[in-house]
Protein backbone atom coordinates (compact mmCIF):
# COMPACT_ATOMS: atom_id res chain seq x y z
CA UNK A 1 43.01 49.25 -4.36
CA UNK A 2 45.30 46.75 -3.62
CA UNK A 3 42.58 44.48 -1.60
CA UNK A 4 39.80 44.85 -4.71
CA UNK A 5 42.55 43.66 -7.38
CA UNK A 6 43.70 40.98 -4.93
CA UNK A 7 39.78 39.91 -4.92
CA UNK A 8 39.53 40.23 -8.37
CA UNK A 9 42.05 38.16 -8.99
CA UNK A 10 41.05 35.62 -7.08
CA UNK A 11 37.51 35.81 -8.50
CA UNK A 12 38.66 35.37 -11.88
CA UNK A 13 41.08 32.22 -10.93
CA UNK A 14 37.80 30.79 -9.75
CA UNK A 15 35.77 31.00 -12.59
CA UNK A 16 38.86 29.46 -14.68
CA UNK A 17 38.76 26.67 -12.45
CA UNK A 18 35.09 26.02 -12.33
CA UNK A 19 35.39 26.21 -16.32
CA UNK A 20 38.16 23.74 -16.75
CA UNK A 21 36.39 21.09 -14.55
CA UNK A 22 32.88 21.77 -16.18
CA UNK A 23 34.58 20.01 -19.50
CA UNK A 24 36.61 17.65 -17.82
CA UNK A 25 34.40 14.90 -17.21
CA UNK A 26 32.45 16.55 -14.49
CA UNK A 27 29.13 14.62 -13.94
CA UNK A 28 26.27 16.05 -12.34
CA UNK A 29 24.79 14.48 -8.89
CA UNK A 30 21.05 14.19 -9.67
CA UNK A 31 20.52 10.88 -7.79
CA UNK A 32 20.84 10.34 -3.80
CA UNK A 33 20.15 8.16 -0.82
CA UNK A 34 17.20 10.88 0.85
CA UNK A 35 14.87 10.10 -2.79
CA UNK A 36 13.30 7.32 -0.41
CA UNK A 37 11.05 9.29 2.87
CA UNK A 38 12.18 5.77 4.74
CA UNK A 39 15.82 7.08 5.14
CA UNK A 40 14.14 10.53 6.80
CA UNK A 41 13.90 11.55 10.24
CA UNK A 42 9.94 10.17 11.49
CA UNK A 43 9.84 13.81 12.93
CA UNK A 44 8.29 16.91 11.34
CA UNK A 45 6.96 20.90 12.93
CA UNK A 46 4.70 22.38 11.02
CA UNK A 47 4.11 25.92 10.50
CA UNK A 48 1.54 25.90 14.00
CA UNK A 49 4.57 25.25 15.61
CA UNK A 50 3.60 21.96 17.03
CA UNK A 51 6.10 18.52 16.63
CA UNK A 52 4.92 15.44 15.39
CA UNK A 53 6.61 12.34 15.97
CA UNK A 54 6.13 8.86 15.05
CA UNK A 55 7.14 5.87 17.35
CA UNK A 56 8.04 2.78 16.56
CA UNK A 57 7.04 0.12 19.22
CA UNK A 58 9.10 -2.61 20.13
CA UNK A 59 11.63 -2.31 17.48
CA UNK A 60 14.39 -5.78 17.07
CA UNK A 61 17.57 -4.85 17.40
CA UNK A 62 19.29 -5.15 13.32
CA UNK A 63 20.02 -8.61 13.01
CA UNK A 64 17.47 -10.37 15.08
CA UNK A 65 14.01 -11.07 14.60
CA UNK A 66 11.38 -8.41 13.74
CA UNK A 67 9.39 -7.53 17.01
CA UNK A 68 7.81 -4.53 15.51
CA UNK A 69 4.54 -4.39 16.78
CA UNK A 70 3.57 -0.40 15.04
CA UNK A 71 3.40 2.71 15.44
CA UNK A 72 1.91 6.04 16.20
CA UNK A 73 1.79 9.46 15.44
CA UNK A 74 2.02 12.17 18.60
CA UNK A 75 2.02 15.85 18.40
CA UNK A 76 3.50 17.91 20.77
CA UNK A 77 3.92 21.67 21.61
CA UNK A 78 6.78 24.13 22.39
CA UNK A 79 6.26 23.33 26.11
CA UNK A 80 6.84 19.24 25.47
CA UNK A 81 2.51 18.85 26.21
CA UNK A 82 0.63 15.91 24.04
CA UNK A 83 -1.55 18.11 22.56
CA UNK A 84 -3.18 14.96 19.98
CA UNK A 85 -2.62 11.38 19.35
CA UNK A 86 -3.17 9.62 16.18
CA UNK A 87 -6.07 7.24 16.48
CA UNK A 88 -5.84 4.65 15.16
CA UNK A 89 -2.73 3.51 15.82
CA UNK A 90 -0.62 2.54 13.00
CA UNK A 91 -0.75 -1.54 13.43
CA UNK A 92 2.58 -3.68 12.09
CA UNK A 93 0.41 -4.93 9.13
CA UNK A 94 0.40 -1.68 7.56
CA UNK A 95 3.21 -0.07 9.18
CA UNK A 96 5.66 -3.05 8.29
CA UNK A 97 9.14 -3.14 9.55
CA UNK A 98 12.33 -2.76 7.40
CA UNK A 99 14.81 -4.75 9.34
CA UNK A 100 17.66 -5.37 7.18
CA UNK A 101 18.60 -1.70 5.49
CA UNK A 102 22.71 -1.90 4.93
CA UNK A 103 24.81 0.16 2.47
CA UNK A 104 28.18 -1.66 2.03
CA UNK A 105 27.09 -4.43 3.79
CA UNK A 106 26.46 -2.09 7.27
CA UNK A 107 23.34 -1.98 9.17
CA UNK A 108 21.87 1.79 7.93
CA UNK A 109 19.57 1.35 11.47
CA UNK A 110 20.60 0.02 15.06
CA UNK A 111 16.98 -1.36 15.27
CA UNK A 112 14.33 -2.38 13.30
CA UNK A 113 12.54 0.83 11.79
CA UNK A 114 8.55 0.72 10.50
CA UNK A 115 8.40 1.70 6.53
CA UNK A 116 7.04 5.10 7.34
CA UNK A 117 8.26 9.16 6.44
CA UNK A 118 5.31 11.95 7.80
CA UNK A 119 5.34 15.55 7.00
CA UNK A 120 3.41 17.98 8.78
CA UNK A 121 0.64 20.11 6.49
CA UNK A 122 0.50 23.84 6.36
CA UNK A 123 -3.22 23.10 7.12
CA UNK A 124 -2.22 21.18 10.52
CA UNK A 125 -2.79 18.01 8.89
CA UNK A 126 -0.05 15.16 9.19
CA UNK A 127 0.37 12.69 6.51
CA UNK A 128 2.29 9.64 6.94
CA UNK A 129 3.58 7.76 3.82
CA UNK A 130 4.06 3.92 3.63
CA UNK A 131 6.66 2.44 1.50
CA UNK A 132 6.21 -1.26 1.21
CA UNK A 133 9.10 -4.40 -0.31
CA UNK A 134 11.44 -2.50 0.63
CA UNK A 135 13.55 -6.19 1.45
CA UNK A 136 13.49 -6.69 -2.13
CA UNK A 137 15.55 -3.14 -2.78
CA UNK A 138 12.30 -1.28 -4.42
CA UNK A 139 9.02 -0.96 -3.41
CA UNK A 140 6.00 -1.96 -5.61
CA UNK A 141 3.55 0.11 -3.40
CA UNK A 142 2.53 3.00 -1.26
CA UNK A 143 0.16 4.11 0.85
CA UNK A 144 -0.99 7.10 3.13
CA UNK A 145 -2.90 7.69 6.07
CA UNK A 146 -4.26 11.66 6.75
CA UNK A 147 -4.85 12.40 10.28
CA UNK A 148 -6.19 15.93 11.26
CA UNK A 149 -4.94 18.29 14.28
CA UNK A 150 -7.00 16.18 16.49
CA UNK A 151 -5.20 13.36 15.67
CA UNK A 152 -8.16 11.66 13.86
CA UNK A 153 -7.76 9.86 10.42
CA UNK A 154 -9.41 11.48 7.99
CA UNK A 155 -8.01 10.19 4.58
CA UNK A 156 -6.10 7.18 3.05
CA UNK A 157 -5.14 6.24 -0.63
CA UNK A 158 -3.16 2.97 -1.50
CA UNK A 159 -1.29 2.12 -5.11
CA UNK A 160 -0.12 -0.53 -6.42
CA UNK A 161 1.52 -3.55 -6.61
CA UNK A 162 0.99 -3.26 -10.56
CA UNK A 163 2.58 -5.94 -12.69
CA UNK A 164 5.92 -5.97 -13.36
CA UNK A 165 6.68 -2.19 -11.92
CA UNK A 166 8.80 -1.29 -8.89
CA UNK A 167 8.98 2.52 -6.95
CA UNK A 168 12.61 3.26 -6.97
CA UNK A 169 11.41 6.50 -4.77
CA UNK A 170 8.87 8.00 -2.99
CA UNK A 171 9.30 11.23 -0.81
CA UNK A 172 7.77 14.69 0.08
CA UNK A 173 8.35 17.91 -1.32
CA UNK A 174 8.87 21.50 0.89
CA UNK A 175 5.06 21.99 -0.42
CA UNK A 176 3.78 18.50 1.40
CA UNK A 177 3.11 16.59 -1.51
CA UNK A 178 4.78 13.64 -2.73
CA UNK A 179 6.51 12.44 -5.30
CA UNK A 180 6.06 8.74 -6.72
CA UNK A 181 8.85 7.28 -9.21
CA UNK A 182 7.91 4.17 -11.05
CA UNK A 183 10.07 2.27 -13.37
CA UNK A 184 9.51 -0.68 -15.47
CA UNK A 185 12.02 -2.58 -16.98
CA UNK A 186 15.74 -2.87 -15.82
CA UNK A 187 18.86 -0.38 -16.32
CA UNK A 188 19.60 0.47 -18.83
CA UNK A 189 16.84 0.37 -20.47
CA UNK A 190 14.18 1.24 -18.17
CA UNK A 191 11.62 3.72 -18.55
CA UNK A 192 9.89 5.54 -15.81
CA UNK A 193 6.94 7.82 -15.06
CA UNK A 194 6.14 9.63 -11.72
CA UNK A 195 2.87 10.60 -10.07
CA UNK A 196 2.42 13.90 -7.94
CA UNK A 197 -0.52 13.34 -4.73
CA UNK A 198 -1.38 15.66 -2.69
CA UNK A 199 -1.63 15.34 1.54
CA UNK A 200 -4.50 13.09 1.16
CA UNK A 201 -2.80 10.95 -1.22
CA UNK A 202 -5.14 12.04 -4.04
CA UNK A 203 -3.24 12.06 -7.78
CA UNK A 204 -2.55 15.48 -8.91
CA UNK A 205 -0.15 14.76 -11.82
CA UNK A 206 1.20 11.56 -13.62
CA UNK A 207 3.14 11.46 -16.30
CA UNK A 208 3.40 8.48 -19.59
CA UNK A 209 6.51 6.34 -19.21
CA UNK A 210 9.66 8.41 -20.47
CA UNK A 211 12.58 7.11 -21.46
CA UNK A 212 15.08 4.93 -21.26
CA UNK A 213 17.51 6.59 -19.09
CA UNK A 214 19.36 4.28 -17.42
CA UNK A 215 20.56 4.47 -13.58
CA UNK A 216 21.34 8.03 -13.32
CA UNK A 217 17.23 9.73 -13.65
CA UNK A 218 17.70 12.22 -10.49
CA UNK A 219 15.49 13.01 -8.08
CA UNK A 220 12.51 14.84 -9.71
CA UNK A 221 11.23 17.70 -7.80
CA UNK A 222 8.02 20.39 -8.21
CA UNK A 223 8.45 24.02 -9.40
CA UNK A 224 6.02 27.19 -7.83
CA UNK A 225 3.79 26.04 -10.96
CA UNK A 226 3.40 22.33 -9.88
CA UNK A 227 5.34 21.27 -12.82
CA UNK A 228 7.72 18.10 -12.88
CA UNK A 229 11.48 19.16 -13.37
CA UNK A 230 13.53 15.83 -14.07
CA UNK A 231 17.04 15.60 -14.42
CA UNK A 232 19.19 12.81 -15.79
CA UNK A 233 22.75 12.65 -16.98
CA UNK A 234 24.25 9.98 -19.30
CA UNK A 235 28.14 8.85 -20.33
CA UNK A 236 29.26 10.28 -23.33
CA UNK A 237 32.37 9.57 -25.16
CA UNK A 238 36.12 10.51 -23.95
CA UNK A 239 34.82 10.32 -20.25
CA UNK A 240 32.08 13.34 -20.20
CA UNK A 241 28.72 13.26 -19.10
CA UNK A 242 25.08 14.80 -21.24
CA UNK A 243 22.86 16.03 -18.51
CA UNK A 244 19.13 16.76 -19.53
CA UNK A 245 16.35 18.31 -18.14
CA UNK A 246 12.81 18.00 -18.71
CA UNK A 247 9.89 20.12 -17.76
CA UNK A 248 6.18 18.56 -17.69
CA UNK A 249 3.03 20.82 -17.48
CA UNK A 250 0.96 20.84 -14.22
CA UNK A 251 -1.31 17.74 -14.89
CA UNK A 252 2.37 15.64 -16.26
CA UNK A 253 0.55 15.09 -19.41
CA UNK A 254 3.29 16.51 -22.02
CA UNK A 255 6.91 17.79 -21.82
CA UNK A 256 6.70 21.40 -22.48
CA UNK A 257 10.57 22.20 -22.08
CA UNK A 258 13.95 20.13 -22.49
CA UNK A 259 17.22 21.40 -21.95
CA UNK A 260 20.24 19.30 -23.04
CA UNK A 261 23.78 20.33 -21.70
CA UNK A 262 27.11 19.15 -22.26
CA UNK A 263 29.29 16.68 -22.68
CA UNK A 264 31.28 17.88 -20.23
């Protein structure tokens, strides 16, 4: 008896805890560095079992002139075989390198690295995503390439540049699609909208501009329905944070939820 009220105790010391810091200025973490498939591992299994990789050839060491030269896509087996090659090979015109990456002034990379993230289908498809200006801190395009099991390319979509827009993020979901964040405008007062494609880089949901919401929109992710789920927080007076989240119907068209809660 002794052990459950000790437990008990300690349970409800918790939960006083955890409700004192929810209203003292606590500030939830919606953004992060992984909302941009560039900062992934170029690795991926799928559920056949089989390991794709993606090599880089002839990557510069950071700091010294890009030697990239591309890429290409391999999948392995359990046993370490090359069961498939992508052909074609990923050439340095579309797979372009992103040399200079730092945070705090630090390389992010010991070598050059090529502006790709893949994902491995449930179908045995791999899809590769491109990710392009990324020198300039945001991207203003993206591209994919489709190759089947065999290794063959069998799809590829493009978007963008559009005028005056940048992609703050691009990155897959668990499901295999990806998610597309587009912003016009500067903080804080930009607005942003998001597009959903599938693993051939077909659109399967885009939302109108929303907003503005400053720097803190987090990273928007799918539901089992399809639906966008964005969260964003905001300052509020006396040091607390608003967070709110919105829900979109499958095709992005309307907002069919939002939840507002705080200031905290």
């Amino acid at each position: 008896m002794k052990h459950s009220g000790k437990i008990a105790f300690l349970a409800l010391l918790a939960a006083a805890c955890l409700a004192g810091r929810a209203y003292g200025g606590a500030r939830p973490v919606v953004d992060g560095l992984y909302s941009i498939s560039l900062f992934d591992s170029k690795t991926s299994v799928g559920s056949d079992g089989l390991l794709r990789v993606l090599f880089d050839y002839s990557p510069a060491l950071a700091g010294s002139p890009s030697t990239y030269s591309g890429s290409a896509l391999w999948i392995i087996n359990p046993n370490g075989t090359l069961v498939a090659a992508g052909n074609p090979t990923i050439p340095a015109s579309v797979g372009s390198s992103f040399l200079n990456s730092t945070i705090l002034d630090k390389s992010v990379f010991p070598y050059e690295r090529s502006n790709t993230g893949l994902f491995a289908q449930a179908d045995g498809n791999t899809t590769v995503l491109f990710y392009y200006a990324l020198s300039s801190g945001t991207g203003t395009q993206i591209a994919t390439w489709t190759y089947n099991s065999g290794g063959a390319l069998i799809a590829a979509a493009v978007y963008g540049p559009f005028s005056g827009v940048v992609i703050p993020g691009a990155y897959f979901e668990p499901t295999g699609k990806i998610i597309v964040k587009w912003r016009v405008g500067k903080n804080p007062s930009a607005a942003y909208a998001a597009w959903v494609l599938d693993e051939f880089g077909t659109i399967v949901s885009a939302t109108n501009y929303q907003g503005p919401f400053g720097p803190a929109l987090g990273k928007i992710k799918l539901n089992s329905k399809g639906q966008q789920i964005w969260p964003y927080a905001f300052p509020s007076s006396g040091g607390t944070f608003v967070t709110n989240i919105l829900t979109f119907n499958a095709s992005g068209s309307a907002v069919v939820n939002a939840l507002s809660f705080g200031p905290f």
